[in-house]
N, C-alpha and C. Protein backbone atom coordinates (compact mmCIF):
# COMPACT_ATOMS: atom_id res chain seq x y z
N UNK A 1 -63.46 27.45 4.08
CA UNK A 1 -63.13 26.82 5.33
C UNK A 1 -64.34 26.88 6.27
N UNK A 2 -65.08 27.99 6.31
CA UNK A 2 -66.07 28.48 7.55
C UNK A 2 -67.32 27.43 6.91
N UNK A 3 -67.39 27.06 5.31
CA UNK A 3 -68.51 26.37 5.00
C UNK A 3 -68.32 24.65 5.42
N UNK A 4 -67.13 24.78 5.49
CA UNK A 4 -66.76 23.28 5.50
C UNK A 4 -67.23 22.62 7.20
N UNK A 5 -66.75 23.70 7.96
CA UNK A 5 -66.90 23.56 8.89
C UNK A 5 -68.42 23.74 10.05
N UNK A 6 -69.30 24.42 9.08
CA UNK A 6 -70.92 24.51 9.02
C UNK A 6 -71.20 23.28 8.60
N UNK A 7 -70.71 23.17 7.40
CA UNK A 7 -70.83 21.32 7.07
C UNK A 7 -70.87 20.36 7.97
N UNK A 8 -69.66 20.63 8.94
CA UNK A 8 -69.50 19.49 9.71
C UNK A 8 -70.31 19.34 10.86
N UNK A 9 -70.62 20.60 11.20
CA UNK A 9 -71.45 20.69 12.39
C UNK A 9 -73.33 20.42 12.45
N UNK A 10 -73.52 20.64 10.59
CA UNK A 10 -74.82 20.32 10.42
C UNK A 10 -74.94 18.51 10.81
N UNK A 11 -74.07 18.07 9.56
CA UNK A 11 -73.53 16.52 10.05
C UNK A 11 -73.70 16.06 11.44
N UNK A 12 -73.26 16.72 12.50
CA UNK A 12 -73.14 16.15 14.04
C UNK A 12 -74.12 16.69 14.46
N UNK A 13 -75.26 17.58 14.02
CA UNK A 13 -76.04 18.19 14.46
C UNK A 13 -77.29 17.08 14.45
N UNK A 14 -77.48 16.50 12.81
CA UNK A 14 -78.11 15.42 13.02
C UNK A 14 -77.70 14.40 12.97
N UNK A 15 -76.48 13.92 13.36
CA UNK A 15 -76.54 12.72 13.50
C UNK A 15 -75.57 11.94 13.00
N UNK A 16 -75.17 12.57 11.85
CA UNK A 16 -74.23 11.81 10.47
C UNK A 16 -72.83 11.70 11.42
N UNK A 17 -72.32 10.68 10.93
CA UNK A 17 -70.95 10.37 10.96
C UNK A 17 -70.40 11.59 10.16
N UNK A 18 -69.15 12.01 11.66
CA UNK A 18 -68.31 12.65 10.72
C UNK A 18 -66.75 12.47 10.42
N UNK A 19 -66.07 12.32 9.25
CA UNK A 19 -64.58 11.87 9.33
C UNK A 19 -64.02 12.56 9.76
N UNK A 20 -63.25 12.27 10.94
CA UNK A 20 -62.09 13.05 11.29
C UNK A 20 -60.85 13.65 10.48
N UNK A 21 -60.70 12.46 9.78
CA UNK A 21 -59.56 12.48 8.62
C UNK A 21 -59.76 14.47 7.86
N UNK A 22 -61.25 14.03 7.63
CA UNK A 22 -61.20 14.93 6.39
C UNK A 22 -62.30 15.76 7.21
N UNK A 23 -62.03 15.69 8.49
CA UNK A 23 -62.66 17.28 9.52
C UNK A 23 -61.21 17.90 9.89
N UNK A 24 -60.18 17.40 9.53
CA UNK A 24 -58.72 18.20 10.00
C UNK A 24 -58.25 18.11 8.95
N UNK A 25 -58.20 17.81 7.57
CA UNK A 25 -57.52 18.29 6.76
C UNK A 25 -58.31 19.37 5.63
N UNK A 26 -57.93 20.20 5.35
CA UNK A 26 -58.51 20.85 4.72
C UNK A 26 -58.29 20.89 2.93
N UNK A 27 -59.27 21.16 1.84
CA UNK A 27 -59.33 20.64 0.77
C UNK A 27 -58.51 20.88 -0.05
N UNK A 28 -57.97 19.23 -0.65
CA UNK A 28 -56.85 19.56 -2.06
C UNK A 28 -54.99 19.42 -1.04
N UNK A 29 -55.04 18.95 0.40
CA UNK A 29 -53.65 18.53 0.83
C UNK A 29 -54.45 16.88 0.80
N UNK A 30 -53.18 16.43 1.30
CA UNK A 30 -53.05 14.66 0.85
C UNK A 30 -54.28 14.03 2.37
N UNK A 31 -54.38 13.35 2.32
CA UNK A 31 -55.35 12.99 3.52
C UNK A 31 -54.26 11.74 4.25
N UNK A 32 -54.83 11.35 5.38
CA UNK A 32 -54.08 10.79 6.52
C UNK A 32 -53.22 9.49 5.61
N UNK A 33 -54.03 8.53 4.68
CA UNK A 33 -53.85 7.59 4.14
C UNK A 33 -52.55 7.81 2.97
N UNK A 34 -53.22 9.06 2.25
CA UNK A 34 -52.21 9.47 1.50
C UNK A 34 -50.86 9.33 1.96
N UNK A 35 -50.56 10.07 3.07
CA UNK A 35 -49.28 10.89 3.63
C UNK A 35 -49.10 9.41 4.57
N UNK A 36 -49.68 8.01 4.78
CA UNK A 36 -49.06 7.22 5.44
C UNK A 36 -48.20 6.71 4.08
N UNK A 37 -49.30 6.12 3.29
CA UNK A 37 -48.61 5.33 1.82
C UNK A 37 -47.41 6.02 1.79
N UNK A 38 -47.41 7.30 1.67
CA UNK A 38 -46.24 7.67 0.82
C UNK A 38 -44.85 7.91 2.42
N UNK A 39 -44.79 7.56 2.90
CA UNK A 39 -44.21 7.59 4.58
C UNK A 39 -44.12 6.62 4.00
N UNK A 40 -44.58 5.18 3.97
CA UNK A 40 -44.39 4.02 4.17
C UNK A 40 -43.05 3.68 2.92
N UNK A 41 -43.29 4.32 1.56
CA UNK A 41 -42.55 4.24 0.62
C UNK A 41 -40.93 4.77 0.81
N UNK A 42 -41.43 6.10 1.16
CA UNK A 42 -39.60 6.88 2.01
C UNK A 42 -39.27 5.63 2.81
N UNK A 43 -40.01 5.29 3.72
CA UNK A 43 -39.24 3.60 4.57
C UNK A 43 -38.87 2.64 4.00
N UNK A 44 -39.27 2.29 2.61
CA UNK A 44 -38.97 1.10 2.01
C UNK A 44 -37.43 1.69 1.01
N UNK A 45 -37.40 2.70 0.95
CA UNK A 45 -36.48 3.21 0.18
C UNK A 45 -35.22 3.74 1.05
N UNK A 46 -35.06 3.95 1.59
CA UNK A 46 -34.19 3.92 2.75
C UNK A 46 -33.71 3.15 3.30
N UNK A 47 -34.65 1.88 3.81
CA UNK A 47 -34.24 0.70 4.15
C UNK A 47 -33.75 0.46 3.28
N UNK A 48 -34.18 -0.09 2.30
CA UNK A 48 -32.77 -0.59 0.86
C UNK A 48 -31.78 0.18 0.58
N UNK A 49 -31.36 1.42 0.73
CA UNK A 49 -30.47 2.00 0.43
C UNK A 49 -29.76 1.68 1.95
N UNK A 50 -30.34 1.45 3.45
CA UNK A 50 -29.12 1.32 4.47
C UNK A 50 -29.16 -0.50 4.34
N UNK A 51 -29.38 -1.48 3.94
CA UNK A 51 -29.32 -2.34 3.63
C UNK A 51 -28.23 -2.74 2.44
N UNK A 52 -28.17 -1.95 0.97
CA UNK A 52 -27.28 -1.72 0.33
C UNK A 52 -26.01 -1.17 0.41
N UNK A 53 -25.77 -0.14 1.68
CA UNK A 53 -24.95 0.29 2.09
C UNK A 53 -24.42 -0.33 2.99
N UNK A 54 -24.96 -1.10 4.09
CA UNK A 54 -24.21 -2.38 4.80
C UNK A 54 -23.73 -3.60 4.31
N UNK A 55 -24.08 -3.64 3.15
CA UNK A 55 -23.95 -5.01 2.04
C UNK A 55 -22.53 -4.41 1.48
N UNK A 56 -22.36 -3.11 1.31
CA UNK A 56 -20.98 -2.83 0.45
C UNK A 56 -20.06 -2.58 1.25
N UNK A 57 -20.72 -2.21 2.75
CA UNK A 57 -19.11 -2.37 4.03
C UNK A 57 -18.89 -3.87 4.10
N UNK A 58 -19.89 -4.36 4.10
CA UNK A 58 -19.39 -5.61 4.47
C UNK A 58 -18.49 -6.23 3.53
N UNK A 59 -18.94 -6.33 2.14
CA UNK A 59 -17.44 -6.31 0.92
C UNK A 59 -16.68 -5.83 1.18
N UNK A 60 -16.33 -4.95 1.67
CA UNK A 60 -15.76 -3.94 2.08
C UNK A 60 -14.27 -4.74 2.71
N UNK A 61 -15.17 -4.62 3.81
CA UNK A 61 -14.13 -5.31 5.02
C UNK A 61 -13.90 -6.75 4.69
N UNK A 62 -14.36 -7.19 3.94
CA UNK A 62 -14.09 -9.20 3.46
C UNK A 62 -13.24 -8.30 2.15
N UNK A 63 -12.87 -7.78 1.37
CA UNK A 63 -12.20 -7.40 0.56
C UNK A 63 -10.75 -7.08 1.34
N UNK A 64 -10.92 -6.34 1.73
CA UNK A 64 -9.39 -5.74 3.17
C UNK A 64 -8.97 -6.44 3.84
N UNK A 65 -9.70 -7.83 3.87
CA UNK A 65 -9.24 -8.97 5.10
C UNK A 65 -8.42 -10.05 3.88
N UNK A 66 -9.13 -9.67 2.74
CA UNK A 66 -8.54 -10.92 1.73
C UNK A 66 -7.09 -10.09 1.50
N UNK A 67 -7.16 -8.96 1.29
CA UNK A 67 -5.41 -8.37 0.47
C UNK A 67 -4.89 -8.37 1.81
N UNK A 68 -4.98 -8.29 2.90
CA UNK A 68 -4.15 -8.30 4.24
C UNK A 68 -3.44 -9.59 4.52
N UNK A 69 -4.66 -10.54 4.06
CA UNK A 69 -4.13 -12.07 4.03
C UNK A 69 -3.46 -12.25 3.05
N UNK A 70 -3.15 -11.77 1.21
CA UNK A 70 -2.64 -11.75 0.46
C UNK A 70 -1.11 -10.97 0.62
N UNK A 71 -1.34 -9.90 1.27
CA UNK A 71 -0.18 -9.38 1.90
C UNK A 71 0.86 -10.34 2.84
N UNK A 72 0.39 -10.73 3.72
CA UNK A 72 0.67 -11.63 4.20
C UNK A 72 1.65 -12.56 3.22
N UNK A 73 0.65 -13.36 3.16
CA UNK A 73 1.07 -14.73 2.45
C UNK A 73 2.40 -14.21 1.44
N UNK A 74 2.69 -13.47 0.86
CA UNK A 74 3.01 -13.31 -0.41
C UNK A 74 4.33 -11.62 -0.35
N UNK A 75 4.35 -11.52 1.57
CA UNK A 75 5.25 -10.34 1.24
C UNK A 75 6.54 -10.56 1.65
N UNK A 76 6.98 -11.87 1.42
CA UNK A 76 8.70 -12.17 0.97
C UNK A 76 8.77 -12.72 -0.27
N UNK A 77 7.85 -12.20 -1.25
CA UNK A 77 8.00 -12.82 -2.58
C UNK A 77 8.81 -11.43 -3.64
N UNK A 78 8.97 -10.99 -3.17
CA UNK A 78 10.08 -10.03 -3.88
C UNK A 78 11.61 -10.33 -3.40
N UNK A 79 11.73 -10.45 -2.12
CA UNK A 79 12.85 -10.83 -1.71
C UNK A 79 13.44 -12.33 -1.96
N UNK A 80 12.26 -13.38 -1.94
CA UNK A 80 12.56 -14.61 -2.81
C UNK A 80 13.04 -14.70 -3.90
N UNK A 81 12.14 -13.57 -4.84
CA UNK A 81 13.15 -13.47 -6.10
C UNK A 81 14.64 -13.54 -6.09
N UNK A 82 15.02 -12.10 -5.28
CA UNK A 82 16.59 -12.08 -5.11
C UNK A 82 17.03 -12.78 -4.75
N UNK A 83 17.00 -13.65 -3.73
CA UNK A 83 17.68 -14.79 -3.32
C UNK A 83 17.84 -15.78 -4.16
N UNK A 84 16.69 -16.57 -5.38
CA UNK A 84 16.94 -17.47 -5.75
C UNK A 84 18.35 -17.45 -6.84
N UNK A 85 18.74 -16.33 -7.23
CA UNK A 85 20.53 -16.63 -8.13
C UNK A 85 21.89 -16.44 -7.29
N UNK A 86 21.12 -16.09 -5.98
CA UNK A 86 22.14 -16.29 -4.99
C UNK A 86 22.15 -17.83 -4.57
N UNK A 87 21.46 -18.83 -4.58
CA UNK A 87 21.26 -19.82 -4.26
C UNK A 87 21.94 -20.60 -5.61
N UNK A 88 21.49 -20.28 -6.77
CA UNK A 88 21.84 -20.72 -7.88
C UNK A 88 23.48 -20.95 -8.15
N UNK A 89 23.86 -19.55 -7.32
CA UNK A 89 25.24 -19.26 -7.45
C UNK A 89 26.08 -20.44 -7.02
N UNK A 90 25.69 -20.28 -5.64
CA UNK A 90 26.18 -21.40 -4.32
C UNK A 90 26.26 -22.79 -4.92
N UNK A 91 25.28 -23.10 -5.18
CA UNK A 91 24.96 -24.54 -5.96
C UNK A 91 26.00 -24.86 -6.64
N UNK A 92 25.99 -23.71 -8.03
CA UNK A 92 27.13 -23.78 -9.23
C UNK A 92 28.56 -23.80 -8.56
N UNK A 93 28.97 -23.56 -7.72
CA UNK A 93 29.86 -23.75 -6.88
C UNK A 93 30.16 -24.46 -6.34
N UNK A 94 29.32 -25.84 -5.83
CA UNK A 94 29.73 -26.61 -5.35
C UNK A 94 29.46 -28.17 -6.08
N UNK A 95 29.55 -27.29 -7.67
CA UNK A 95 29.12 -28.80 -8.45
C UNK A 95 30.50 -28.97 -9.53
N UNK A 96 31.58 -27.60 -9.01
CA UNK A 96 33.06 -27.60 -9.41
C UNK A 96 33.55 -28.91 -9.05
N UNK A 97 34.35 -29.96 -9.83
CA UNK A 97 34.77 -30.95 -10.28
C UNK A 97 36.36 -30.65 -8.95
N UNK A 98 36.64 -29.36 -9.24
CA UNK A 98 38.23 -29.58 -8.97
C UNK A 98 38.42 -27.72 -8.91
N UNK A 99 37.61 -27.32 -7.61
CA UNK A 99 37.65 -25.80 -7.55
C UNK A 99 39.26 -25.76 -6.96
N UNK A 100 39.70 -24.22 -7.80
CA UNK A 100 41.39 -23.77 -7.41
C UNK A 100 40.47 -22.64 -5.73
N UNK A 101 41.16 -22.74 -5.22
CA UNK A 101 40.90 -21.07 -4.27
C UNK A 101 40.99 -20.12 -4.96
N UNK A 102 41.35 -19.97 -5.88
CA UNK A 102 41.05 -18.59 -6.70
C UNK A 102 39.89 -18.76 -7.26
N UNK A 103 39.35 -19.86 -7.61
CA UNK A 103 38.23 -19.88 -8.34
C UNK A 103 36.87 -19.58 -7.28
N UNK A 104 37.25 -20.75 -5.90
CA UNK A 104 36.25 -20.59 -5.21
C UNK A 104 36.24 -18.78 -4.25
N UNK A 105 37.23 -18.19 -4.54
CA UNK A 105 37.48 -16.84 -3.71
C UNK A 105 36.53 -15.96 -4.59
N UNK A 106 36.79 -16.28 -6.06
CA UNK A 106 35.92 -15.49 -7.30
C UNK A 106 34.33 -15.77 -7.51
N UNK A 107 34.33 -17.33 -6.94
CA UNK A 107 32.53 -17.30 -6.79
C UNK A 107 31.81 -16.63 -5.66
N UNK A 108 32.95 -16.50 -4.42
CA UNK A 108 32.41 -16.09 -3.49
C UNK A 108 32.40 -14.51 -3.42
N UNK A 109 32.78 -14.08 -4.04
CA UNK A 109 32.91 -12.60 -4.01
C UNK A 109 31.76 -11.97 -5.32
N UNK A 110 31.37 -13.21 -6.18
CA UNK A 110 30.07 -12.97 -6.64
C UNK A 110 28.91 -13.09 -6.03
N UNK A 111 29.52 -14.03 -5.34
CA UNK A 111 27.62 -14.69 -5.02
C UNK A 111 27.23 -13.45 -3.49
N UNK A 112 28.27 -12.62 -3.14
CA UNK A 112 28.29 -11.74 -2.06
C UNK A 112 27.91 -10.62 -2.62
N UNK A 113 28.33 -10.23 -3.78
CA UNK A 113 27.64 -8.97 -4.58
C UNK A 113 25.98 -9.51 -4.84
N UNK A 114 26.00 -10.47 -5.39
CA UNK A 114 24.69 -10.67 -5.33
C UNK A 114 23.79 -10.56 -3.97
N UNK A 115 24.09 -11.00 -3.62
CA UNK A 115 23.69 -11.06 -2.33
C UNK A 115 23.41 -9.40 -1.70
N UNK A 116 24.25 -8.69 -1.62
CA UNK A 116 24.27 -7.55 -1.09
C UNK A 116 23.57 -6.45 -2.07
N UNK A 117 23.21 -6.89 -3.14
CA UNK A 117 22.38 -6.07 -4.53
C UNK A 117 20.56 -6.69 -4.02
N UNK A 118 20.50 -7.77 -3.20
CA UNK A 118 19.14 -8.48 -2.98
C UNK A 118 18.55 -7.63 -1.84
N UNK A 119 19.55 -7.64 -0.79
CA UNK A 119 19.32 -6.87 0.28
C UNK A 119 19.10 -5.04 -0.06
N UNK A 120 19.62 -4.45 -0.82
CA UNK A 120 19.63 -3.21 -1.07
C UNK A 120 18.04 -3.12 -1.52
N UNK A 121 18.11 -4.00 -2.74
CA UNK A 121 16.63 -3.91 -3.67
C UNK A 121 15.69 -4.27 -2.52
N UNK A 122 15.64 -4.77 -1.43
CA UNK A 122 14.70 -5.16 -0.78
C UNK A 122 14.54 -4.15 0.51
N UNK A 123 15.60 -3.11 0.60
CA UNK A 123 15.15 -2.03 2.22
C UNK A 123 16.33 -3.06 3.03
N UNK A 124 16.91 -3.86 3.00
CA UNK A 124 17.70 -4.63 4.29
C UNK A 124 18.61 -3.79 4.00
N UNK A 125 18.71 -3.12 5.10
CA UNK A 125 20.18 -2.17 5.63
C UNK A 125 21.01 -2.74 6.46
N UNK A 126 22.38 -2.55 6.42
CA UNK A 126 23.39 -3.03 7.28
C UNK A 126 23.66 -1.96 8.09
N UNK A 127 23.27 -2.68 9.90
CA UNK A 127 24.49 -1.23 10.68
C UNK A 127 25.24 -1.67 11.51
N UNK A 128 26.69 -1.19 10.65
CA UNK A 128 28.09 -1.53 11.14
C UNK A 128 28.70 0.25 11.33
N UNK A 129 28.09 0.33 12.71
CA UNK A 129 29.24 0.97 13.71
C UNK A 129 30.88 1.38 13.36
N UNK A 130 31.06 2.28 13.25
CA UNK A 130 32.35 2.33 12.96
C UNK A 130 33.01 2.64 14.65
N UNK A 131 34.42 2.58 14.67
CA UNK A 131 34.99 2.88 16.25
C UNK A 131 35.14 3.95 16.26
N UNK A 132 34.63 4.43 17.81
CA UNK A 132 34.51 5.62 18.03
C UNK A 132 32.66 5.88 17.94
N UNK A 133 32.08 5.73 17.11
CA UNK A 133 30.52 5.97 17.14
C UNK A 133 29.61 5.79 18.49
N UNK A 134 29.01 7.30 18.78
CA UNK A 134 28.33 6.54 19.96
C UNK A 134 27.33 5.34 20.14
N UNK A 135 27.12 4.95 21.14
CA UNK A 135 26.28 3.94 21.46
C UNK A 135 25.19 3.82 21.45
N UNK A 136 24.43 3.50 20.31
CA UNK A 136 22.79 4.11 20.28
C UNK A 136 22.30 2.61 20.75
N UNK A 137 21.78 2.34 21.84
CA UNK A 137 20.80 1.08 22.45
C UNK A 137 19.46 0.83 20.98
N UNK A 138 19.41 1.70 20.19
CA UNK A 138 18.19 1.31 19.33
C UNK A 138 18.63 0.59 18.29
N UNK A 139 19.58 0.32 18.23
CA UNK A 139 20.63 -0.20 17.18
C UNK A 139 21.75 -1.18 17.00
N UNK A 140 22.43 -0.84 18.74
CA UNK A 140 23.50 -1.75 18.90
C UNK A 140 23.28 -2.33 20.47
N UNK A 141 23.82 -3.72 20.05
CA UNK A 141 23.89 -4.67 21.37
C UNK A 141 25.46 -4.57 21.90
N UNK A 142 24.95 -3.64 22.94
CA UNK A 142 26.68 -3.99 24.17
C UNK A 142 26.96 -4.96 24.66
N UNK A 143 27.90 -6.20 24.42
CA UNK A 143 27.74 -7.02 25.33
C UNK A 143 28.73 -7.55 26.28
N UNK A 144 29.98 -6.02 26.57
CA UNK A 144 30.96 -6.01 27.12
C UNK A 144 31.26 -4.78 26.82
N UNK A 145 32.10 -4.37 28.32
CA UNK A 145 32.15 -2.84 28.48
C UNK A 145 34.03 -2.70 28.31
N UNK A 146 34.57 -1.74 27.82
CA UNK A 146 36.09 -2.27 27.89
C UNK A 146 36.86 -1.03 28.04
N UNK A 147 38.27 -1.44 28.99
CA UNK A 147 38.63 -0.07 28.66
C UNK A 147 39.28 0.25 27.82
N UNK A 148 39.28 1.40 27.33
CA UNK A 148 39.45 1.88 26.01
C UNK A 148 40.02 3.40 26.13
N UNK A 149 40.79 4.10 25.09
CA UNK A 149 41.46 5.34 25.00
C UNK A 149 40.69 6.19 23.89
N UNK A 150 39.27 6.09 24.49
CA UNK A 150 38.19 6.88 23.65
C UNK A 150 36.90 7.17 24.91
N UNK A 151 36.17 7.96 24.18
CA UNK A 151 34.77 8.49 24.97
C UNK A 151 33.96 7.96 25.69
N UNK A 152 34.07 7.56 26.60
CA UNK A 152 32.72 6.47 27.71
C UNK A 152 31.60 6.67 26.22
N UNK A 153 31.32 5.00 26.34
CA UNK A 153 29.84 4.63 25.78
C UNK A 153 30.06 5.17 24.10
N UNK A 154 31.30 4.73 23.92
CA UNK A 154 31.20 4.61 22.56
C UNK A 154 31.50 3.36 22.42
N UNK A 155 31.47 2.71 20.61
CA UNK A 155 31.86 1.55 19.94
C UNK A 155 33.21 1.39 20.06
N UNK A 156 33.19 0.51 20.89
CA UNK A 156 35.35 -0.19 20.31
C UNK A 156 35.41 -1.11 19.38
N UNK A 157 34.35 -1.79 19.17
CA UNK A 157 35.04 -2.90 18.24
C UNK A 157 33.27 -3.20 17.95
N UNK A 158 33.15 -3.95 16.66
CA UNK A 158 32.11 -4.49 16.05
C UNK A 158 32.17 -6.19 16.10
N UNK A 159 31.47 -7.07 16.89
CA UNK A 159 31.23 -8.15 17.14
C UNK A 159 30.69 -9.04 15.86
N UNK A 160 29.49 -8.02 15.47
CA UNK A 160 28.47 -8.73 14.53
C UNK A 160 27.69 -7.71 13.91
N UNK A 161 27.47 -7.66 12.55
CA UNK A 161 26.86 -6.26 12.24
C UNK A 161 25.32 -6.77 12.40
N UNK A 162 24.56 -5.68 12.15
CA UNK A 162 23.22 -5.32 12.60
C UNK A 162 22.47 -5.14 11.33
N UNK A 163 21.14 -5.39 10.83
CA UNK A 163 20.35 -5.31 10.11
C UNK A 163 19.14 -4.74 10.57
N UNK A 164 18.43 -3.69 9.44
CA UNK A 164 17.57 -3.09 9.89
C UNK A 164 16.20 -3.36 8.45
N UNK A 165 15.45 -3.74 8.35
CA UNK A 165 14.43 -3.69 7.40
C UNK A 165 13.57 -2.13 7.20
N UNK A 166 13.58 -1.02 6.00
CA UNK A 166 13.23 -0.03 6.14
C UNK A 166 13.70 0.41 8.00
N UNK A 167 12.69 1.27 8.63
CA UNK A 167 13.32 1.49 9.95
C UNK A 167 12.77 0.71 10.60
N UNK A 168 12.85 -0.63 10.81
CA UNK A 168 12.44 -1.57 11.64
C UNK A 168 13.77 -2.08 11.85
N UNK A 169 14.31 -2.33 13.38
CA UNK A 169 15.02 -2.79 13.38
C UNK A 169 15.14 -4.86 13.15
N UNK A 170 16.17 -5.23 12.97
CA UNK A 170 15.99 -6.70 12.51
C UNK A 170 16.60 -7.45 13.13
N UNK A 171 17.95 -6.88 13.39
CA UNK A 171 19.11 -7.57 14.30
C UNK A 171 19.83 -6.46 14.81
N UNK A 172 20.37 -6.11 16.29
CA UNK A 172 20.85 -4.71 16.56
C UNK A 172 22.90 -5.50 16.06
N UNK A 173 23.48 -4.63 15.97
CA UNK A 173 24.68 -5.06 15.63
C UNK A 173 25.49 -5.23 17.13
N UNK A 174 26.33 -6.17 17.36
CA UNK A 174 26.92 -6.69 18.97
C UNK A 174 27.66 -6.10 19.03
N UNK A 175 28.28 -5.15 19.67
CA UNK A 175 29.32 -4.10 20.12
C UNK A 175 29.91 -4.22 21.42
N UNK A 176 31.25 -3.87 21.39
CA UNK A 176 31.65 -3.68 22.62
C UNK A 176 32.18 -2.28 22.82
N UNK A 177 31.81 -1.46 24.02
CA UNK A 177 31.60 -0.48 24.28
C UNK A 177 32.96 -0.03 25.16
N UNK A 178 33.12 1.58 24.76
CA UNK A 178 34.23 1.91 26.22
C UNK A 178 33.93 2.34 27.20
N UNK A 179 34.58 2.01 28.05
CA UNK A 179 34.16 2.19 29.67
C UNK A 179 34.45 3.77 30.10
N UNK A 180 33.99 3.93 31.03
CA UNK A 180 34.02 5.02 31.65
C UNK A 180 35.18 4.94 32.51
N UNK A 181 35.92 6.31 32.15
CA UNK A 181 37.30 6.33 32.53
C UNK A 181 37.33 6.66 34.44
């Protein structure tokens, strides 16, 4: 080190150009050029890897936007299924020549099982209130208060039943409620 640096000073002593580069690095580490090249390479390699990695969010999110839209499009196609031999039913029913009421009482009490086997397989729940049940507002529509020989703000009577999809409600069921005595 102490010769290198006699070196350098003979150099400036007379005259010679001296490199800075290789008056601050000392012998056998990489020199300024070295350690840029290879800097410059970590940058090129990085950049393509955060370039490659924004290229696969971006699939990413155009992938999640396509099944959301596929979701979409395509999520009453299980429940279409069920419906279509309920429809089938109806049809066959009304292409009877010379239906008895027993006959048409017997299609209709099929095509209602069916029906009610479509809704099960699919999460559609029915809520029918029984009398007496309190009055849950998340569920049931009051739309008359009455008096009654039961508990303020319970069910007296069931108007219209209520449907719920999983716990989403769908339709609240129409109730009429007892009054406060």
């Amino acid at each position: 080190m102490q010769d290198q640096e006699n070196q350098e000073l003979n150099q400036a002593a007379n005259g010679e150009p001296v490199d800075a580069a290789q008056a601050q690095t000392p012998a056998g580490s990489p020199s300024v050029e070295e350690q840029l090249s290879a800097t410059e390479a970590k940058l090129a390699d990085m950049h393509d890897a955060f370039m490659r990695a924004k290229a696969e969010g971006e699939n990413i999110r155009r992938r999640a936007q396509e099944d959301v839209s596929k979701a979409h499009k395509f999520a009453i196609e299980s429940f279409a299924e069920a419906m279509v031999p309920v429809r089938d039913s109806l049809e066959m029913a009304l292409k009877v020549d010379t239906p008895s009421v027993e006959s048409l009482k017997e299609g209709v009490e099929m095509t209602l099982k069916q029906l009610t086997s479509a809704f099960e397989k699919n999460r559609l729940l029915e809520i029918l209130p029984a009398q007496g049940d309190k009055l849950d507002p998340n569920k049931h529509q009051a739309v008359a208060v009455v008096p009654a020989e039961q508990e303020a703000n319970t069910v007296v009577t069931v108007l219209q039943k209520g449907y719920m999809i999983a716990d989403r409600l769908l339709r609240p069921a129409i109730v009429t409620a007892a009054q406060a005595k």
